[in-house]
N, C-alpha and C. Protein backbone atom coordinates (compact mmCIF):
# COMPACT_ATOMS: atom_id res chain seq x y z
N UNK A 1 -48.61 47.72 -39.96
CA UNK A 1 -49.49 48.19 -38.90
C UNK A 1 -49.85 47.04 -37.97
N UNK A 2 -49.97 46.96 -36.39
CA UNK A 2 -50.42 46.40 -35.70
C UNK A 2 -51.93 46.40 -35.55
N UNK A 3 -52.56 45.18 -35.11
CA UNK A 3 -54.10 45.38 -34.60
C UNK A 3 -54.26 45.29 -33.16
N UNK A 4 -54.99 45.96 -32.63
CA UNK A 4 -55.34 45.55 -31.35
C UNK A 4 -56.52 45.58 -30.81
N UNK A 5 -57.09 45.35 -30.57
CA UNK A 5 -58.36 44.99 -29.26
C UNK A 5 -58.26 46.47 -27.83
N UNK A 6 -59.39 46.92 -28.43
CA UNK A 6 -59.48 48.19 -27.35
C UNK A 6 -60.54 47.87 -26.79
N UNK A 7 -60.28 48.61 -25.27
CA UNK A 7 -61.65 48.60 -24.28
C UNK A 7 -61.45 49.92 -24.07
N UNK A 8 -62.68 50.33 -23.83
CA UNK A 8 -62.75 52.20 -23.43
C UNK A 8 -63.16 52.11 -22.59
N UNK A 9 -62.87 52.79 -21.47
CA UNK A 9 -63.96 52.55 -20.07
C UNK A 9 -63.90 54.47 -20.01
N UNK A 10 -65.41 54.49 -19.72
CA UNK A 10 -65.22 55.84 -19.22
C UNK A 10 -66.41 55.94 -17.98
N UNK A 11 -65.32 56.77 -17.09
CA UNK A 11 -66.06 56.61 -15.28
C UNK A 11 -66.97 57.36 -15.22
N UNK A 12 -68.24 57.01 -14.89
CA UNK A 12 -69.20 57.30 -14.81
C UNK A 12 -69.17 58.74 -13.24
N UNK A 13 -69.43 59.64 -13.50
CA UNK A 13 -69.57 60.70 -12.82
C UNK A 13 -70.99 60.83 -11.66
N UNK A 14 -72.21 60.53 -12.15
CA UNK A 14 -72.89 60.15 -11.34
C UNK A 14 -72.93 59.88 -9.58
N UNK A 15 -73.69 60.34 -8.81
CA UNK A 15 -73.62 59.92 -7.25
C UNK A 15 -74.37 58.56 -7.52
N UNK A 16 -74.12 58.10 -6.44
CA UNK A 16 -74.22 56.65 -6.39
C UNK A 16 -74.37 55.34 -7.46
N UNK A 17 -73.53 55.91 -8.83
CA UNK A 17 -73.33 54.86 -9.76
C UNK A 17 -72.24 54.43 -9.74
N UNK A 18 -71.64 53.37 -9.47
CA UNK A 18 -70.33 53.19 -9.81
C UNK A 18 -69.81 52.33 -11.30
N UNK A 19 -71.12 52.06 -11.80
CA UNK A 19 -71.00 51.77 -13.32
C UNK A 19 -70.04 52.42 -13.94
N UNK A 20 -69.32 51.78 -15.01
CA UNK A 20 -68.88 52.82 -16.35
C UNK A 20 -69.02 52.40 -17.54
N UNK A 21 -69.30 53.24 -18.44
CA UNK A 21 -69.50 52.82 -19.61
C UNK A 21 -68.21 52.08 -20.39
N UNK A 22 -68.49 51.08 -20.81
CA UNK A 22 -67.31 50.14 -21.26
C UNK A 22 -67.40 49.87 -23.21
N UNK A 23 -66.49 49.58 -23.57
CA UNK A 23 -66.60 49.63 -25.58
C UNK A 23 -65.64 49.19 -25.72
N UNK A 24 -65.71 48.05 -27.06
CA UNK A 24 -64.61 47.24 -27.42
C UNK A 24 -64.66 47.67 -29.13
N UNK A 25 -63.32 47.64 -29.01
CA UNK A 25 -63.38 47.67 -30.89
C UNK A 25 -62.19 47.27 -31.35
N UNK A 26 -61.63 46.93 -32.66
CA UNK A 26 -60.10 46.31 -33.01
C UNK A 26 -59.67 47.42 -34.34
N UNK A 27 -58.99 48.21 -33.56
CA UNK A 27 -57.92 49.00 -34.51
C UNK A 27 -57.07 48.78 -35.09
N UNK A 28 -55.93 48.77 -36.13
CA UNK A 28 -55.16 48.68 -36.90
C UNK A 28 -54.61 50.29 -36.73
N UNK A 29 -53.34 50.33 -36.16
CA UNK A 29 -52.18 51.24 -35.96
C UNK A 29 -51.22 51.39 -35.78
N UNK A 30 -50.22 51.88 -35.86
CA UNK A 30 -48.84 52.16 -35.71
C UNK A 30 -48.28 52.91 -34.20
N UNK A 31 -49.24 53.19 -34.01
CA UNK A 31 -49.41 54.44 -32.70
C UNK A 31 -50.43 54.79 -31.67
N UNK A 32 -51.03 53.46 -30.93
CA UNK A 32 -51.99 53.89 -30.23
C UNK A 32 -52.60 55.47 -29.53
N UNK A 33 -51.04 55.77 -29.30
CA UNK A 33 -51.34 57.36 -28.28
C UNK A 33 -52.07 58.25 -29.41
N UNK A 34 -51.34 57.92 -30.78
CA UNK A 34 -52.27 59.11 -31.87
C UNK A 34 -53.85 58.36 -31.94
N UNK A 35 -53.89 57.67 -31.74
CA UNK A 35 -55.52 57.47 -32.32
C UNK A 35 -55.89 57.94 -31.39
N UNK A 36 -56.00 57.66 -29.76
CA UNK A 36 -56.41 58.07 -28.74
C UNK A 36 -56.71 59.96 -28.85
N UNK A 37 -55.30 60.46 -29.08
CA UNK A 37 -55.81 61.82 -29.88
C UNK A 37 -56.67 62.37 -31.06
N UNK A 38 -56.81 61.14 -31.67
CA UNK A 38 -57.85 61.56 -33.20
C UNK A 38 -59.34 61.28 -32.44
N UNK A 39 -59.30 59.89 -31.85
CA UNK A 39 -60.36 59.82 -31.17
C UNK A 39 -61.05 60.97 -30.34
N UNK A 40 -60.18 62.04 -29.63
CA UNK A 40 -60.88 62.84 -28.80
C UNK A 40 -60.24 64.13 -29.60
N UNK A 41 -60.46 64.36 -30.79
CA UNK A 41 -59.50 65.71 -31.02
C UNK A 41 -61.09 66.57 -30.74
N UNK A 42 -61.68 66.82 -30.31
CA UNK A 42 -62.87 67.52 -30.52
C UNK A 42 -62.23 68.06 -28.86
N UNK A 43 -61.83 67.58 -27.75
CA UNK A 43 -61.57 67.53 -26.46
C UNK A 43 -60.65 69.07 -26.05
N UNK A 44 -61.46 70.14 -25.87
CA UNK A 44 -60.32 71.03 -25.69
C UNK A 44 -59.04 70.85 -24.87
N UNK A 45 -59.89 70.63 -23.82
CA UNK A 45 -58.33 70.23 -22.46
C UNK A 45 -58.10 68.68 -21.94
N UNK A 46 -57.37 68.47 -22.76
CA UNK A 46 -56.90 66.69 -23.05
C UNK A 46 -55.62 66.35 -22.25
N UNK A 47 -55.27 66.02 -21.73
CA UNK A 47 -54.10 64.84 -20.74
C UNK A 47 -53.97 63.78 -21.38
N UNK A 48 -52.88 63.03 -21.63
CA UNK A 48 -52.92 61.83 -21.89
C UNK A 48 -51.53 61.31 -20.85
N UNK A 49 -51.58 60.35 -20.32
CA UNK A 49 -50.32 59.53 -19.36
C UNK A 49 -51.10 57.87 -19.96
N UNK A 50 -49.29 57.71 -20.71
CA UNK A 50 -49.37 56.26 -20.84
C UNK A 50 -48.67 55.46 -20.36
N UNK A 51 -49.14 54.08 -19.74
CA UNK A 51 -48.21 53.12 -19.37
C UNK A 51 -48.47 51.98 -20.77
N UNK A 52 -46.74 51.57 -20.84
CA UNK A 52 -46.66 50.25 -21.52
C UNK A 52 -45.93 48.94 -20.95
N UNK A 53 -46.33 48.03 -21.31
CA UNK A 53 -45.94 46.69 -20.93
C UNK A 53 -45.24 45.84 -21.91
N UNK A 54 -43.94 45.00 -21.06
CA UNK A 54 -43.31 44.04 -21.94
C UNK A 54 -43.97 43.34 -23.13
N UNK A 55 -44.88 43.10 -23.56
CA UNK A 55 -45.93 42.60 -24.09
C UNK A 55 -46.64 43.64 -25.23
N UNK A 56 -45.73 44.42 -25.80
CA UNK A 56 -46.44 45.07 -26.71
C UNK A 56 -48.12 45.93 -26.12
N UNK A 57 -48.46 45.88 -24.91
CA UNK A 57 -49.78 45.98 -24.77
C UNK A 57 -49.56 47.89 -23.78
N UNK A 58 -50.71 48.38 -24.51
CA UNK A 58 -50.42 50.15 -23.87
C UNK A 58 -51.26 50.41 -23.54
N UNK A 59 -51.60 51.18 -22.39
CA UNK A 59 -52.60 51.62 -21.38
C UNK A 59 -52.44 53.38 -21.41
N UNK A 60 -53.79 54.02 -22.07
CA UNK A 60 -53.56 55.28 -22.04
C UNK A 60 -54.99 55.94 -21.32
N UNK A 61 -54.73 56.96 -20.03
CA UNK A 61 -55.19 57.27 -19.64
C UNK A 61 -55.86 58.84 -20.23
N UNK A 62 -56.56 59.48 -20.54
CA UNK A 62 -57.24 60.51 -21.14
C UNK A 62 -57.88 61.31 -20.19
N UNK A 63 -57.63 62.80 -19.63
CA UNK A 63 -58.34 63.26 -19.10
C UNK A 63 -59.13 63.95 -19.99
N UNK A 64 -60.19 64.25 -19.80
CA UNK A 64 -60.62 65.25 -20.56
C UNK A 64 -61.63 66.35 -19.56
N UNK A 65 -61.36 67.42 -19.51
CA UNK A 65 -61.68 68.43 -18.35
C UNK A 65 -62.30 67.68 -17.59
N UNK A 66 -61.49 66.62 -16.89
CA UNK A 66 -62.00 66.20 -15.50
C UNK A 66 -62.45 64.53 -15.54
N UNK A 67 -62.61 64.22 -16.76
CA UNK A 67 -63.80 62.90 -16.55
C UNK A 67 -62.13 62.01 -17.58
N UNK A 68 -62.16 60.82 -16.76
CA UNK A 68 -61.07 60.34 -16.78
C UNK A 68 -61.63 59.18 -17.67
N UNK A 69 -61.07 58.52 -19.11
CA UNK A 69 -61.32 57.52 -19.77
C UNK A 69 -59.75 56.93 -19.36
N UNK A 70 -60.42 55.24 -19.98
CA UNK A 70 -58.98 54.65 -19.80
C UNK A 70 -59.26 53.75 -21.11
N UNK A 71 -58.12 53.66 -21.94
CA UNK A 71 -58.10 52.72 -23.39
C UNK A 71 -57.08 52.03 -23.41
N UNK A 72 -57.59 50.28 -23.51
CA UNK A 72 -56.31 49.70 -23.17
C UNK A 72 -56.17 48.84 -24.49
N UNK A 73 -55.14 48.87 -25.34
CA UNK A 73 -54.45 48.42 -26.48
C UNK A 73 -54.01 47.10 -25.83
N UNK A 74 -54.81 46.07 -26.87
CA UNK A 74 -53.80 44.66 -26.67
C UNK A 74 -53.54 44.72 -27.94
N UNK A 75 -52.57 44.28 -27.69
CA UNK A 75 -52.08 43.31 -29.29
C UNK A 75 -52.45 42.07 -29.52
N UNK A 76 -53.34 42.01 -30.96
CA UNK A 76 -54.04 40.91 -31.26
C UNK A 76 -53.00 39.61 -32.23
């Protein structure tokens, strides 16, 4: 299993906030895109579009009816 270093950003919906809530944590996985799904399996209408990089490192975008998270996998 790989570890990696996650950031969660999720965009704050709010008028005039442009804050977002941000979270770090270090997973151990084989499959970022599945955790990203275990993480939100509660999510009825889920999207996921991932980009990956030469670098082992994966960027998965999550819609979830509308409010867009982004979780970015480094490899530690």
């Amino acid at each position: 299993m790989a570890l990696y270093e996650v950031v969660r950003e999720i965009q704050n919906e709010c008028a005039n906030n442009q804050m977002r809530d941000v979270f770090f944590d270090e997973i151990e996985t084989e499959d970022p895109v599945a955790s990203v799904r275990e993480m939100l399996s509660n999510e009825r209408q889920l999207e996921l579009t991932v980009e990956t990089s030469d670098d082992d490192n994966v960027t998965v975008f999550a819609n979830c009816a509308g409010i867009v998270q982004k979780f970015v996998f480094t490899r530690i």
